[in-house]
Protein backbone atom coordinates (compact mmCIF):
# COMPACT_ATOMS: atom_id res chain seq x y z
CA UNK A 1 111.63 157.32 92.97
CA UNK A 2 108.42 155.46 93.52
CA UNK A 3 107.27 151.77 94.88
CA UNK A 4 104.35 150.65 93.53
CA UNK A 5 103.28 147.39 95.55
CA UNK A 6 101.14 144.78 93.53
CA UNK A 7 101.56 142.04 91.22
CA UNK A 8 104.01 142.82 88.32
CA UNK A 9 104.97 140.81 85.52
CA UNK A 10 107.22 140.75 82.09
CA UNK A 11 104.89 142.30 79.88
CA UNK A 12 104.60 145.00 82.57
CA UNK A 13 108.60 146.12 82.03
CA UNK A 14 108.11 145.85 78.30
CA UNK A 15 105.66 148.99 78.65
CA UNK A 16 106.76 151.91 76.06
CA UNK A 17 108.19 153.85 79.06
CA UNK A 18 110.03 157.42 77.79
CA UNK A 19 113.81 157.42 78.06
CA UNK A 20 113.59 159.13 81.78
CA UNK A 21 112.08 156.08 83.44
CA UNK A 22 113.78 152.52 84.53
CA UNK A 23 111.35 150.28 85.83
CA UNK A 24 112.56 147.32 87.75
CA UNK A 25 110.57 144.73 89.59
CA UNK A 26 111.13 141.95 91.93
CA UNK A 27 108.44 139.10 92.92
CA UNK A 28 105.46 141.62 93.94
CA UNK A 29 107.39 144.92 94.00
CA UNK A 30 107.61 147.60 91.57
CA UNK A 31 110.40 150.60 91.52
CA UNK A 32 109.59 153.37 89.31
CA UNK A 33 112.62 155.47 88.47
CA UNK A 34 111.99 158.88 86.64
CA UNK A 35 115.10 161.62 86.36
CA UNK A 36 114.20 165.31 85.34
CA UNK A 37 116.62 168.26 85.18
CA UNK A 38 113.84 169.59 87.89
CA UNK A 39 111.55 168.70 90.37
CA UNK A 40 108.77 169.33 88.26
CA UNK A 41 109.83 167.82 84.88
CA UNK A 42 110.74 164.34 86.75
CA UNK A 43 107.19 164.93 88.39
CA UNK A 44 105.62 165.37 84.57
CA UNK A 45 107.56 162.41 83.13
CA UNK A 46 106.44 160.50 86.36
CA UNK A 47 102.62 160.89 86.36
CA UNK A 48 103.00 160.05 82.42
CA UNK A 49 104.43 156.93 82.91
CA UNK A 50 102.28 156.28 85.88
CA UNK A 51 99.17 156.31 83.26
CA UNK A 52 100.42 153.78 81.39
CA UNK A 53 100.96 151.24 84.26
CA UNK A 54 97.30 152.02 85.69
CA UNK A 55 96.18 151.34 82.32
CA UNK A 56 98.19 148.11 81.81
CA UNK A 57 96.80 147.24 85.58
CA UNK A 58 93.24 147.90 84.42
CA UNK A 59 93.40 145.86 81.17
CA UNK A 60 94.83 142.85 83.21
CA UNK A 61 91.93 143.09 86.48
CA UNK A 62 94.49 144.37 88.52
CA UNK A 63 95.21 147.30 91.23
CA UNK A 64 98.60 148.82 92.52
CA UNK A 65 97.98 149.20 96.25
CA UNK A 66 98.16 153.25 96.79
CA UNK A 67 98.46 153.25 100.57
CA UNK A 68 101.57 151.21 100.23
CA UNK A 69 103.50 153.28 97.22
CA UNK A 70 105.79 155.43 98.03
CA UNK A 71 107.38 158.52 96.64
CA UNK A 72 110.89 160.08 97.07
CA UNK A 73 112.22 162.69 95.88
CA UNK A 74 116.38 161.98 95.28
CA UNK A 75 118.28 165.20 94.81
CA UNK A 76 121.70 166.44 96.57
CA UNK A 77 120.82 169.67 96.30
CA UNK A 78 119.11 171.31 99.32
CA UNK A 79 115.58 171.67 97.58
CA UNK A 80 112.46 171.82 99.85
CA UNK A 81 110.13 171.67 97.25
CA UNK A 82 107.72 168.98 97.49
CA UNK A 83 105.94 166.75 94.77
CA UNK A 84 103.00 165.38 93.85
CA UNK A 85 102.95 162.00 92.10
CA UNK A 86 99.22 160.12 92.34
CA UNK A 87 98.16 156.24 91.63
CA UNK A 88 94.75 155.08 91.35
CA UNK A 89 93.62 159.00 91.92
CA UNK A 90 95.08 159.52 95.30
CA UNK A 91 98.44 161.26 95.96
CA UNK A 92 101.62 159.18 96.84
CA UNK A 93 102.75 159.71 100.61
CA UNK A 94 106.19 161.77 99.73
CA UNK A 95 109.00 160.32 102.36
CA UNK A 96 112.91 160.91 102.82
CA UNK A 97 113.40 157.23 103.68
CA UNK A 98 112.29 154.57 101.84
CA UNK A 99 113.27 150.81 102.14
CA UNK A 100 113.46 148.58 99.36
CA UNK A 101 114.06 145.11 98.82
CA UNK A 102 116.07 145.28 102.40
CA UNK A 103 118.07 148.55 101.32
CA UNK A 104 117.09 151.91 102.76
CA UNK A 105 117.43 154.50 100.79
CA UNK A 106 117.21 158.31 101.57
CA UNK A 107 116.97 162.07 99.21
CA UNK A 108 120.51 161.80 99.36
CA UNK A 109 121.60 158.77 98.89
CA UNK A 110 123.66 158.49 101.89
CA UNK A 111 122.67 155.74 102.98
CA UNK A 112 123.36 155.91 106.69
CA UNK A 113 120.33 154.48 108.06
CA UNK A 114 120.45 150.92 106.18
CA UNK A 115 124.22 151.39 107.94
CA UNK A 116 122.43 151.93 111.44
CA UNK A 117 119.84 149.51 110.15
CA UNK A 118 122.07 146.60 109.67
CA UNK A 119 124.39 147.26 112.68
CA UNK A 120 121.51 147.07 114.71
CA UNK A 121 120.43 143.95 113.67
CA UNK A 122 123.85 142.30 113.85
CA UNK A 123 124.34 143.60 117.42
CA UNK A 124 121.19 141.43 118.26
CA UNK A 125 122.57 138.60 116.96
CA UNK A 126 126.08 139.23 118.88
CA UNK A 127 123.65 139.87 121.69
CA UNK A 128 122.41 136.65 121.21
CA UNK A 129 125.29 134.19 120.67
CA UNK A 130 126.72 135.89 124.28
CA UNK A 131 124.55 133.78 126.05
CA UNK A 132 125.92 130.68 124.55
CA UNK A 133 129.58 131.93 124.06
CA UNK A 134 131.38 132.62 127.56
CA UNK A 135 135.02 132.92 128.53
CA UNK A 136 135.10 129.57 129.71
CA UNK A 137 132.24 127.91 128.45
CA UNK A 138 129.42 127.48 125.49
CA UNK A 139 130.39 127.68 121.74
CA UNK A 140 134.14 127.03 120.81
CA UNK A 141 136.54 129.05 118.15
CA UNK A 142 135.02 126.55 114.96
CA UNK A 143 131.13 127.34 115.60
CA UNK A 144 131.57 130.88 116.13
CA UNK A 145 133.55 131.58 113.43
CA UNK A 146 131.08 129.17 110.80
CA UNK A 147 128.15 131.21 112.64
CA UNK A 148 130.16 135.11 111.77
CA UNK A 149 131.10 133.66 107.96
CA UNK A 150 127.50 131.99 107.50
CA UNK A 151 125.17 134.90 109.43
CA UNK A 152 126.76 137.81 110.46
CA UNK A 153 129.18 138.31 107.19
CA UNK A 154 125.78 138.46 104.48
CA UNK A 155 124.02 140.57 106.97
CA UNK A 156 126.33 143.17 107.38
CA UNK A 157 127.45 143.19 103.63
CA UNK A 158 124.06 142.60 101.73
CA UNK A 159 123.80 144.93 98.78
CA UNK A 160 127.27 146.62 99.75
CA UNK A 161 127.55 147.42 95.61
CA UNK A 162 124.75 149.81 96.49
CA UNK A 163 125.64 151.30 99.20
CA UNK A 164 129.75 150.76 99.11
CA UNK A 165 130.37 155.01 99.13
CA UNK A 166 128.88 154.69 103.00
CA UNK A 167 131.67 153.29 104.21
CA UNK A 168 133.49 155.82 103.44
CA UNK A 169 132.48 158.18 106.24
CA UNK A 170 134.38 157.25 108.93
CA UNK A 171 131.28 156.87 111.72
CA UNK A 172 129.39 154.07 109.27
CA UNK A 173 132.80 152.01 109.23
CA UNK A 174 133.07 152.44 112.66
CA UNK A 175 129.89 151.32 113.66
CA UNK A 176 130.19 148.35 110.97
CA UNK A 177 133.65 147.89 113.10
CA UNK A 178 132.41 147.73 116.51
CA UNK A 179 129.90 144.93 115.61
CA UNK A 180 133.07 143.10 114.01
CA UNK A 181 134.97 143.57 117.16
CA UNK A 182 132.08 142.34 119.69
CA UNK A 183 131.70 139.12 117.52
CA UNK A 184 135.79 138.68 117.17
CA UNK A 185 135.67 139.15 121.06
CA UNK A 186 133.69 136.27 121.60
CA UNK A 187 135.34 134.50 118.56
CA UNK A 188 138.91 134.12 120.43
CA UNK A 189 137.29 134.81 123.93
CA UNK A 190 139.46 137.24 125.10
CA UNK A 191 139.01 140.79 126.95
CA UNK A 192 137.54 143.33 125.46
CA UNK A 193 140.82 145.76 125.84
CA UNK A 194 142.42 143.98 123.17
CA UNK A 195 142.77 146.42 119.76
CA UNK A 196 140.26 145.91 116.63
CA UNK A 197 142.97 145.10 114.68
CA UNK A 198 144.65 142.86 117.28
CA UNK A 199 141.30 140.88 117.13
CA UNK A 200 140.94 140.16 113.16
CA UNK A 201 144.44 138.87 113.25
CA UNK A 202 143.82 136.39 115.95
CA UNK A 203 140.23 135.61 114.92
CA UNK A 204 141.88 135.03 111.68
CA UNK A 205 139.13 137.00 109.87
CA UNK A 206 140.01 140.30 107.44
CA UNK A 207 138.62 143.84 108.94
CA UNK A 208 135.01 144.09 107.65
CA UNK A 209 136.00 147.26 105.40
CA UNK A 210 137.92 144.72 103.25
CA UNK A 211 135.81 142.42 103.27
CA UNK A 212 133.05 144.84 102.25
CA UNK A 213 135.52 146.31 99.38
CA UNK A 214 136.17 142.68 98.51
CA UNK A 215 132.44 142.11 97.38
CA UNK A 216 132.31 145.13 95.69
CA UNK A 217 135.45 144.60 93.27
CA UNK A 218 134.43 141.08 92.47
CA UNK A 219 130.33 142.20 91.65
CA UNK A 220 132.08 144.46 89.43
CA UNK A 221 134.38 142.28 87.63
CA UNK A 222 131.39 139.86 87.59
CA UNK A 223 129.10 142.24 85.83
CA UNK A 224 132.25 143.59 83.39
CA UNK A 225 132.41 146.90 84.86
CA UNK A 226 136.29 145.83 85.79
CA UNK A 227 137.29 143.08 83.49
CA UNK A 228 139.88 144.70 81.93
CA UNK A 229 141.86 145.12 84.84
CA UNK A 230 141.05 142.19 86.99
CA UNK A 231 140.73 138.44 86.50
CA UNK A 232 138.93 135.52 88.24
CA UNK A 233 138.47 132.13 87.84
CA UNK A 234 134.83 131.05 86.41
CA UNK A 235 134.22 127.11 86.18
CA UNK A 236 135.12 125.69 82.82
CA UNK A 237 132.25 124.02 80.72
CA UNK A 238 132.59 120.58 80.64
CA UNK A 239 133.40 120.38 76.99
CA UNK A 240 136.30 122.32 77.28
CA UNK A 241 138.23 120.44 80.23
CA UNK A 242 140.78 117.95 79.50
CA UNK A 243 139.97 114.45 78.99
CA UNK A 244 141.29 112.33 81.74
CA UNK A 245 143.92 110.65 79.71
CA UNK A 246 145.92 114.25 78.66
C-alpha cells in the first residue's frame, strides 16, 4: 500500500491501471493499492503503475510530494523482507504504520493502534468535560448525554466498517469500554464502583460494542452487502407518497 500526497483528480483514477491495483483518492490524497502473490511481484506491478501516475503528473505540471508517500507492505505472514517502491526517483520510506484519512493502518491489519489512537483521544475529551461535570455541580444528565451522542459516539466509532474485526480482541473492547464507562460515570454522576453494565442501563445508552456492531450492519445493508436479510426504512420520493386526501 502506498500514499501518494498531491493534487489528484478524475481523470487521474481513469488511468489504464492493471487488474492488481485500486486507486482511490480523497480531496489531495492518493492510496495506491497493488496485491501480488509475493513481495516482489506486488513490488513489480507497483513501480509499473507508479510510471503511469508520474507520467500523468508530468503531462498536467504537477508533482507527487515523495517525502510525504508512504509505503507498506500488508501481509499476515511473518515476512521480513523489505521493498522498494520509488516516486519522482527517490525510494518510498517503507513503514508498519501508516494513517490514512484518520484510520491507522498496520502490515497486519490489526488495527490496534487507531483502537489506542481513538481511546486516547476520547479520554481527553472525558478529561475535559470533568472539569465542568461534578457530583454536585456543572453539566446536568441532558448536556452530557447530547455531548457523548454528538462527540464522543463518532469519535470512537469513525470508520468502524474498517476496522469492526478489532473489537473482537477482548483488550481493544475493553479499552473502547473503559472510555464508555468514565463518560457514563459522569453521565448519571455516580461512583465509580458501580458495574459497566450497571452504568449503560442507567445512562440509558447501549454498551459501545453494540453500538459499534450497530454501524457496521446498517453500512452494510446500506451498501447491499446484507439486503437480503435485513430491511430499513429509506425516505420515500415524493412522487410516490400518498396524496393528502387518501
Amino acid at each position: 500500500m502506498a500514499q501518494a500526497s498531491g493534487t489528484s483528480c478524475t481523470t487521474l483514477l481513469n488511468l489504464d491501471f492493471s487488474c492488481h491495483t485500486k486507486v482511490i483518492a480523497f480531496a489531495d490524497n492518493l492510496a495506491i493499492m497493488t496485491k501480488g502473490n509475493t513481495p516482489s511481484e506486488a513490488e513489480v506491478f507497483t513501480y509499473s503503475d507508479l510510471a503511469k501516475i508520474e507520467k500523468w503528473a508530468k503531462d498536467n505540471k504537477m508533482l507527487f510530494s515523495d517525502t510525504k508517500s508512504k509505503a507498506m507492505l500488508i501481509t499476515r505472514k511473518r515476512n521480513n523482507e523489505n521493498i522498494n517502491i520509488y516516486l519522482n526517483n527517490r525510494r518510498l520510506e517503507v513503514v508498519k504504520e501508516l494513517k490514512y484519512l484518520g484510520i491507522y493502518f498496520d502490515i497486519r491489519l490489526t488495527f490496534d493502534k487507531h483502537i489506542k489512537y481513538i481511546t486516547e483521544n476520547s479520554t481527553k475529551l472525558v478529561y475535559l468535560l470533568s472539569r465542568l461535570a461534578k457530583l454536585q455541580w456543572g453539566l446536568g444528565h441532558k448536556s452530557l448525554k447530547t455531548i457523548y451522542e454528538g462527540a464522543l459516539i463518532p469519535l470512537l466509532t469513525y470508520g468502524a466498517p474498517i476496522w469492526e474485526e478489532a473489537i473482537a480482541k477482548q483488550k481493544n473492547l475493553c479499552m473502547l469500554q473503559r472510555v464508555q464507562r468514565m463518560i457514563n460515570i459522569k453521565v448519571v454522576k455516580v461512583y465509580r464502583t458501580i458495574s459497566f453494565e450497571a452504568l449503560c442501563i442507567m445512562a440509558g445508552v447501549p454498551p459501545i460494542g453494540i453500538v459499534i456492531e450497530e454501524k457496521v450492519r446498517l453500512y452494510k445493508i446500506k451498501h447491499n452487502t446484507e439486503r437480503s436479510e435485513y430491511e430499513y426504512d429509506i425516505p420515500l420520493p415524493v412522487r410516490d407518497r400518498p396524496h393528502p386526501a387518501q
